[in-house]
N, C-alpha and C. Protein backbone atom coordinates (compact mmCIF):
# COMPACT_ATOMS: atom_id res chain seq x y z
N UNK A 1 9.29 9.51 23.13
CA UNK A 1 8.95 9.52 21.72
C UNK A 1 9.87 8.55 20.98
N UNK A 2 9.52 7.56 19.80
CA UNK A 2 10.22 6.74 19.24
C UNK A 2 11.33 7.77 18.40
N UNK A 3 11.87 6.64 17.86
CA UNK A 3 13.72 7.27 17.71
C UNK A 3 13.41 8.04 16.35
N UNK A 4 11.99 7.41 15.55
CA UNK A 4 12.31 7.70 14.05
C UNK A 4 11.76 8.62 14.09
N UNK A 5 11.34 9.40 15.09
CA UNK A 5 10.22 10.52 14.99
C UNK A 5 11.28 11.79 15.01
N UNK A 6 12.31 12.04 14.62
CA UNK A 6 13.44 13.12 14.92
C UNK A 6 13.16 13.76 13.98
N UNK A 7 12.51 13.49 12.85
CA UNK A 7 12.47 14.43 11.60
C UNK A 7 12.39 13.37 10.08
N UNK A 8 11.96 14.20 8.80
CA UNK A 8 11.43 13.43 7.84
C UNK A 8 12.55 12.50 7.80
N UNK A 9 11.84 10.87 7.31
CA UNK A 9 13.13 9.56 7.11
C UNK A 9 13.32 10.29 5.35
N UNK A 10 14.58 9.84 5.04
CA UNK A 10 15.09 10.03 3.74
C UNK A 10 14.37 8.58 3.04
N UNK A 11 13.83 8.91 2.08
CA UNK A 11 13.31 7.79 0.76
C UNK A 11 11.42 7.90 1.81
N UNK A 12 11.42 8.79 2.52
CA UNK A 12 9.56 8.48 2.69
C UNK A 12 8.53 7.77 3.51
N UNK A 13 8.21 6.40 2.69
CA UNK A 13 6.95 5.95 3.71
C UNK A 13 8.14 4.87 3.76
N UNK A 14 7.78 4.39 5.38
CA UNK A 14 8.86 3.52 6.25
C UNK A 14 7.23 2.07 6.83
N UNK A 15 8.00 1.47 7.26
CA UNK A 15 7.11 0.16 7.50
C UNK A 15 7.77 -0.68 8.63
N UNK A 16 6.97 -1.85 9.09
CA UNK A 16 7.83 -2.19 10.44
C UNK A 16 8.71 -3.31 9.64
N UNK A 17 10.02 -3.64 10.44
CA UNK A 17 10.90 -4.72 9.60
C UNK A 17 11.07 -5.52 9.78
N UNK A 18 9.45 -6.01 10.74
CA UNK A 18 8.67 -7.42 11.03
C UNK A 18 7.75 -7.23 10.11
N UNK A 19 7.63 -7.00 8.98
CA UNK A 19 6.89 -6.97 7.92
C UNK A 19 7.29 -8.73 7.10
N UNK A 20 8.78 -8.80 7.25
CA UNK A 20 9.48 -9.87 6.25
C UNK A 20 8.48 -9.77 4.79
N UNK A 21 8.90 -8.65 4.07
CA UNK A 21 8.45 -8.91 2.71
C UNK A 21 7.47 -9.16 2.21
N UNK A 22 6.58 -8.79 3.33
CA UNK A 22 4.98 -8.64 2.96
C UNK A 22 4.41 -7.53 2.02
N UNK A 23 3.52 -8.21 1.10
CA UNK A 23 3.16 -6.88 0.31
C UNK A 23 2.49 -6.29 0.84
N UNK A 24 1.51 -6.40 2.29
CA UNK A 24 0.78 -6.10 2.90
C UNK A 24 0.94 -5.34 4.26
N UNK A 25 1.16 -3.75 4.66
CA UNK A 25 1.76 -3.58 5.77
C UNK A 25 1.12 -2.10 6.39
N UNK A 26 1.12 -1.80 7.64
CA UNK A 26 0.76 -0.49 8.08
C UNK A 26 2.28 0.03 7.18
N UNK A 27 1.85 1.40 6.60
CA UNK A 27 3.11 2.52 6.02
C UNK A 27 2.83 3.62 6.81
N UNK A 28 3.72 4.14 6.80
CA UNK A 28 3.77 5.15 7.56
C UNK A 28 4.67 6.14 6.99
N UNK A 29 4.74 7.83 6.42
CA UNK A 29 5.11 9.13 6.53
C UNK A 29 4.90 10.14 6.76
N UNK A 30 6.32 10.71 7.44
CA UNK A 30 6.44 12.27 7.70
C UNK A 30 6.91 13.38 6.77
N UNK A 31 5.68 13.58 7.04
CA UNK A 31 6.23 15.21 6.06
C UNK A 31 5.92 16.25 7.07
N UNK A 32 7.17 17.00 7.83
CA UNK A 32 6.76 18.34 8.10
C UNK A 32 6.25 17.44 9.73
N UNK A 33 5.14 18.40 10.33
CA UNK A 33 4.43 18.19 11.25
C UNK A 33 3.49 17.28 11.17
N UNK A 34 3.11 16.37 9.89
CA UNK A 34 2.17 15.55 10.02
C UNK A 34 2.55 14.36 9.17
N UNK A 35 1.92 13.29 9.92
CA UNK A 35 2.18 11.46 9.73
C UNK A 35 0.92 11.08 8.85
N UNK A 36 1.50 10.57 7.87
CA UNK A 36 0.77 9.91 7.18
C UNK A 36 0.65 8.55 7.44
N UNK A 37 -0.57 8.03 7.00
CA UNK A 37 -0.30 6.52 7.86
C UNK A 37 -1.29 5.71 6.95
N UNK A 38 -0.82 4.71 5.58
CA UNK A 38 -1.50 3.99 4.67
C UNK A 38 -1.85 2.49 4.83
N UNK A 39 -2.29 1.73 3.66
CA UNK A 39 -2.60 0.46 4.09
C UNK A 39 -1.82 -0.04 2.56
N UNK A 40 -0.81 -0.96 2.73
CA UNK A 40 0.04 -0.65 1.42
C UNK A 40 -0.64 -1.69 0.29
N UNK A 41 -1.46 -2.70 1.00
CA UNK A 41 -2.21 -3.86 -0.19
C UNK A 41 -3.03 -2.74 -0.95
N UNK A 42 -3.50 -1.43 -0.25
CA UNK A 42 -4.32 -0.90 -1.18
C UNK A 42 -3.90 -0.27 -2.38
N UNK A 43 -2.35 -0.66 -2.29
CA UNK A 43 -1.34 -0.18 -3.58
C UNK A 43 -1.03 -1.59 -4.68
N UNK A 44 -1.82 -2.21 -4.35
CA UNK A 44 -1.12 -3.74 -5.25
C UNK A 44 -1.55 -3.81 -6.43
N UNK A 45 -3.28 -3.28 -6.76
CA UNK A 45 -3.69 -3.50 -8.10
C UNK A 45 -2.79 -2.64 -8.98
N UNK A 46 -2.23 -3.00 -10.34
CA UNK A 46 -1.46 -2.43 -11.20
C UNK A 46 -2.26 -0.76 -11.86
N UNK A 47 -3.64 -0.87 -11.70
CA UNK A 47 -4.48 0.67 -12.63
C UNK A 47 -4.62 1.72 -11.12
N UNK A 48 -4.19 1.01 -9.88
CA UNK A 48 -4.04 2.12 -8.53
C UNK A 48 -3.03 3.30 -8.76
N UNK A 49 -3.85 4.49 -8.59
CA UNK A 49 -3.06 5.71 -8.73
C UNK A 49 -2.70 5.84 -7.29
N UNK A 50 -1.27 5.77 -6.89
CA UNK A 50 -0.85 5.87 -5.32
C UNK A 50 -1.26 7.28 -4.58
N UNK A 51 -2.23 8.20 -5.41
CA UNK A 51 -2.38 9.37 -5.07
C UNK A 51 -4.02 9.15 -4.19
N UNK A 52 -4.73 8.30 -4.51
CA UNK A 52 -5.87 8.09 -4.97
C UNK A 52 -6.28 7.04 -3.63
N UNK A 53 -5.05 6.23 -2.78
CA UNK A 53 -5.07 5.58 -1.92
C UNK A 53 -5.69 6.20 -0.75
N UNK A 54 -6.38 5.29 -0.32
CA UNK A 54 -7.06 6.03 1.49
C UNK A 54 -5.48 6.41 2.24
N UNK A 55 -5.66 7.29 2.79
CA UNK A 55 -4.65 7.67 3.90
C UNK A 55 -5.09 8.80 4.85
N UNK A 56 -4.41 8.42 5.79
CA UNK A 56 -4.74 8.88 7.25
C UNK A 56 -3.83 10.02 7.50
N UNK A 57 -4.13 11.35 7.79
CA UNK A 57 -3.11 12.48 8.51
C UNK A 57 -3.60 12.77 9.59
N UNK A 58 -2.58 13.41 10.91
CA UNK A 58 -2.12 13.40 12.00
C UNK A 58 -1.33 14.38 12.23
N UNK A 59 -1.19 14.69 13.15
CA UNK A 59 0.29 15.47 13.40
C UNK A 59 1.04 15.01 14.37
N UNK A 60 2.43 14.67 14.50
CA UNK A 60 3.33 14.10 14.71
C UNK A 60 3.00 13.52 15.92
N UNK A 61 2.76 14.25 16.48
CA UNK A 61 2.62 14.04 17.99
C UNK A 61 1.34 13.05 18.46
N UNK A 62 0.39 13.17 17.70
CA UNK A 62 -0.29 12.36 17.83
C UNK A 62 -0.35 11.07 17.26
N UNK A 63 0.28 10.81 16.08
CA UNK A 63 0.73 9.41 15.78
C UNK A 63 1.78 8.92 16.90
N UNK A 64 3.08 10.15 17.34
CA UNK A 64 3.40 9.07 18.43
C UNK A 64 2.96 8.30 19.51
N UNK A 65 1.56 9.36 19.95
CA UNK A 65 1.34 8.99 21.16
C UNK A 65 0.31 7.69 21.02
N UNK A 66 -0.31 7.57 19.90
CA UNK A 66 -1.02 7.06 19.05
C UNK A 66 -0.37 5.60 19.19
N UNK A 67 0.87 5.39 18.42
CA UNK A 67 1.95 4.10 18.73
C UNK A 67 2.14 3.74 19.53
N UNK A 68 2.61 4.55 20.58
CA UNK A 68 2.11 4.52 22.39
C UNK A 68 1.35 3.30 22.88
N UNK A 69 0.17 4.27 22.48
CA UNK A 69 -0.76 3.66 23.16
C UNK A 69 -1.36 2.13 22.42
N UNK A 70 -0.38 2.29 21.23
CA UNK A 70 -0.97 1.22 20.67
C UNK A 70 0.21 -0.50 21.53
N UNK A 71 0.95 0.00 21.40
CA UNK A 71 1.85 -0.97 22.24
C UNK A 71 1.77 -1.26 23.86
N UNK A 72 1.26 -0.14 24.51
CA UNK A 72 0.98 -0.43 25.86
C UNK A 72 -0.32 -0.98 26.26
N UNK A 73 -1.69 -0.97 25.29
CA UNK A 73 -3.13 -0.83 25.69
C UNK A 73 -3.86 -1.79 24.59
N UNK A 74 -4.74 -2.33 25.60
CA UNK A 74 -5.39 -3.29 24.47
C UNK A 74 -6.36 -2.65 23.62
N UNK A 75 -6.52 -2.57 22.84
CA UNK A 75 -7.96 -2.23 21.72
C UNK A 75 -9.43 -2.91 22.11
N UNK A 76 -10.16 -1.99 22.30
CA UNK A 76 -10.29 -0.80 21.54
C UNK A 76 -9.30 0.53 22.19
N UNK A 77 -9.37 1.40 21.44
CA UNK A 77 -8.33 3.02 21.89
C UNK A 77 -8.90 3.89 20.96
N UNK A 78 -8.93 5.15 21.80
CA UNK A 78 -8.51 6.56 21.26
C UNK A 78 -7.81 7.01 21.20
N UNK A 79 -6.69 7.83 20.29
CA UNK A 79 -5.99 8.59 20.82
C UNK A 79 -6.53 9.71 19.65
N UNK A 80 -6.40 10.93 20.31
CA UNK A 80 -6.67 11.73 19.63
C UNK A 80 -7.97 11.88 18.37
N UNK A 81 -7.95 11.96 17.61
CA UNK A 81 -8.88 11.61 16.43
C UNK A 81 -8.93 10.21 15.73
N UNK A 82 -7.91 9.36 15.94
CA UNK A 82 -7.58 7.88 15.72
C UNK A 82 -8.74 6.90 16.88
N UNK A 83 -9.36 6.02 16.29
CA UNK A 83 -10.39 4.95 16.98
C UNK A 83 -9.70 4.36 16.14
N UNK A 84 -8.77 2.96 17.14
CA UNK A 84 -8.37 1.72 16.90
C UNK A 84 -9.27 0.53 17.26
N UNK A 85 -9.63 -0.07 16.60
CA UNK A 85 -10.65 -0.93 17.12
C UNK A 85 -10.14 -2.31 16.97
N UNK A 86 -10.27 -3.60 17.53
CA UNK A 86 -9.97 -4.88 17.16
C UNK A 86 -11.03 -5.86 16.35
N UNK A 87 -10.47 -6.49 15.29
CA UNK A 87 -11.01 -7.21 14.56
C UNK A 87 -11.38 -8.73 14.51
N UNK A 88 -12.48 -9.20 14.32
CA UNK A 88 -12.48 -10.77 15.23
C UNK A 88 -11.43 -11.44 14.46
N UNK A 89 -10.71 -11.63 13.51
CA UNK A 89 -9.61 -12.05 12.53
C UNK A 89 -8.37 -11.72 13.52
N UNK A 90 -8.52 -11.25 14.39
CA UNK A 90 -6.87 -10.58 15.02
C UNK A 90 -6.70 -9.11 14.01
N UNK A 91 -7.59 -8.81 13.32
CA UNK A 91 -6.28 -7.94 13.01
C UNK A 91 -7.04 -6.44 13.46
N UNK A 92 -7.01 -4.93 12.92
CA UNK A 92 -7.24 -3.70 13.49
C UNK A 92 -7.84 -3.05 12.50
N UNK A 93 -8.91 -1.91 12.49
CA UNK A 93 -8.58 -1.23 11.89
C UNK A 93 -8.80 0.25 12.42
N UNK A 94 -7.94 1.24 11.92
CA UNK A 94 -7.85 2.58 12.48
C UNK A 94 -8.88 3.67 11.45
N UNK A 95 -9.70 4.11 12.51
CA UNK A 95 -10.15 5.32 11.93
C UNK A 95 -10.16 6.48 12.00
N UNK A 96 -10.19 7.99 11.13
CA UNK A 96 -9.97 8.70 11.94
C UNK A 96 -11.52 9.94 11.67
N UNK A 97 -11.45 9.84 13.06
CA UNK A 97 -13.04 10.53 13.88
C UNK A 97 -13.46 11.53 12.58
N UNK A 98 -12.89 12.67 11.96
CA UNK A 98 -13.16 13.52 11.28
C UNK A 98 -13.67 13.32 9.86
N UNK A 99 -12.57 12.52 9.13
CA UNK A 99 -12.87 12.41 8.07
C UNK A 99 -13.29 11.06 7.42
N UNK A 100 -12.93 10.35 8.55
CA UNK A 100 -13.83 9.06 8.72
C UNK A 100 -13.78 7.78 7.38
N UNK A 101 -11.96 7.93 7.30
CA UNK A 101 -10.93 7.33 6.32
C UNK A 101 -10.50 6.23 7.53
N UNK A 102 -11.21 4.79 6.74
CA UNK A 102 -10.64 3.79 7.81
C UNK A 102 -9.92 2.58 7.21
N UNK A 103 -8.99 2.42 7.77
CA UNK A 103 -7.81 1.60 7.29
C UNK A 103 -7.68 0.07 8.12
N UNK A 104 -8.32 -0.97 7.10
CA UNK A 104 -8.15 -2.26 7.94
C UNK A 104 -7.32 -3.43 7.98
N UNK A 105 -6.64 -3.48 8.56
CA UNK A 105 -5.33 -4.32 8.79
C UNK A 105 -5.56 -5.88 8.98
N UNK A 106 -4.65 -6.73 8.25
CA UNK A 106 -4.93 -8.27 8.41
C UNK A 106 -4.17 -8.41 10.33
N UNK A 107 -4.41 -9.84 10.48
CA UNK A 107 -3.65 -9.80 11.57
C UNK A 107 -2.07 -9.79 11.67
N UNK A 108 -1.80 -10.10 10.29
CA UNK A 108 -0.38 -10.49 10.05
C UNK A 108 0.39 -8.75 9.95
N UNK A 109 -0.64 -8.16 10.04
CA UNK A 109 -0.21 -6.41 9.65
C UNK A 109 -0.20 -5.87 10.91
N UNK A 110 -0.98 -6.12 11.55
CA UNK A 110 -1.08 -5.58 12.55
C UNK A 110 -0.46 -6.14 13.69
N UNK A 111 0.26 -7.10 13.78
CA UNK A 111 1.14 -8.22 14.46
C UNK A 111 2.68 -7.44 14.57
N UNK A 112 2.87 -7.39 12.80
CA UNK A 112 3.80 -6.77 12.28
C UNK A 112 4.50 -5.34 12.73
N UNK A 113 3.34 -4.38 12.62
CA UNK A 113 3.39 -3.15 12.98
C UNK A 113 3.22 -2.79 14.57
N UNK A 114 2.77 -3.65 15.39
CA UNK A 114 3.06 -3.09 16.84
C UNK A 114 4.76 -3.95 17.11
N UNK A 115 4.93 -5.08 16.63
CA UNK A 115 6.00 -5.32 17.47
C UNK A 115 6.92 -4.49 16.35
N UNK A 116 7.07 -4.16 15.56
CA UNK A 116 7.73 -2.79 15.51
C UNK A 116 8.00 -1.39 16.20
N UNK A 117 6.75 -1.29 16.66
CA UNK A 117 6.54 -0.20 17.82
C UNK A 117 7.66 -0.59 18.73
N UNK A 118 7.45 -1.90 19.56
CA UNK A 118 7.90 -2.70 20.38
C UNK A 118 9.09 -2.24 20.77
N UNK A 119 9.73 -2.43 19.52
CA UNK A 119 11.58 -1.99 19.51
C UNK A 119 12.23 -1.22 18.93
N UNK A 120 11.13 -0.15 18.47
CA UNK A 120 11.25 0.84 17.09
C UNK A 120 12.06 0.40 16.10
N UNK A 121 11.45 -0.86 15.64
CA UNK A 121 11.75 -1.41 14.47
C UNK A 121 11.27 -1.22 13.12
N UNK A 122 11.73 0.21 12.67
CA UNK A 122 11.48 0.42 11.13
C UNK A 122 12.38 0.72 10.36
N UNK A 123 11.41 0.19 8.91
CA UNK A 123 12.69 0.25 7.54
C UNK A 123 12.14 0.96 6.44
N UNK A 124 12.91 1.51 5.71
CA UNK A 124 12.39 2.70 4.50
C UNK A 124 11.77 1.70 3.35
N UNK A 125 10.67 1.64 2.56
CA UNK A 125 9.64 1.10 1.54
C UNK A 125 10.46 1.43 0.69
C-alpha cells in the first residue's frame, strides 16, 4: 500500500508533485475509509461551487489497489467499481460503474498522476 495511505493527509485534497503547477490535476482525498478522487480544472471557473464538482468515492482500499493497478497495467482496467479507460489524446478517464460520475483527464494529468504513483510522489493542494 502507498505511504500516504496511513491515514487522513493534514490540509485535505493532495495531488501528484509532477503536477509542476498545473491548474489541471487528478486530486485526491481521504476522509475516514473513503478516497475521494476529483478533476481540479473542474474548479477553475470563478461562479463553481467546489461542492457542486463531479467527484468520485471509494473506499480506501480500493483506490489503493486502484493506483496499483494503475501503475503496473495498461488501460483499459477495472478495479473494483473504477473503469479506467484510455483516451486517443493520451490522456484517461475514470468512471465509476455505479453512479456513473466520469472524470476525464488531459494527457498532461494523467502523465502527472501515475508517475506520482510511480514514487509516491504527493503534495497537499
Amino acid at each position: 500500500m502507498m505511504q500516504w495511505l496511513d491515514g487522513e493527509r493534514p490540509g485535505g485534497w493532495a495531488k501528484s508533485r509532477f503536477s509542476n503547477g498545473q491548474c489541471s490535476c487528478v486530486e485526491f482525498r481521504q476522509q475516514g475509509p473513503t478516497m475521494w478522487i476529483r478533476d481540479s480544472k473542474d474548479l477553475r471557473h470563478p461562479d463553481v461551487d467546489p461542492a457542486a464538482v463531479p467527484m468520485i468515492a471509494v473506499p480506501v482500499e480500493v483506490f489503493a489497489a486502484w493506483a496499483e493497478a494503475v501503475r503496473d497495467r495498461p488501460l483499459p482496467l477495472i478495479v473494483g467499481p473504477l473503469l479506467t479507460s484510455a483516451d486517443a489524446d493520451g490522456g484517461a478517464t475514470v468512471t465509476h460503474e455505479s453512479s456513473q460520475v466520469a472524470l476525464t483527464y488531459t494527457a498532461d494529468e494523467w502523465s502527472a498522476f501515475v508517475a506520482g504513483v510511480e514514487v509516491d510522489g504527493f503534495v497537499g493542494v
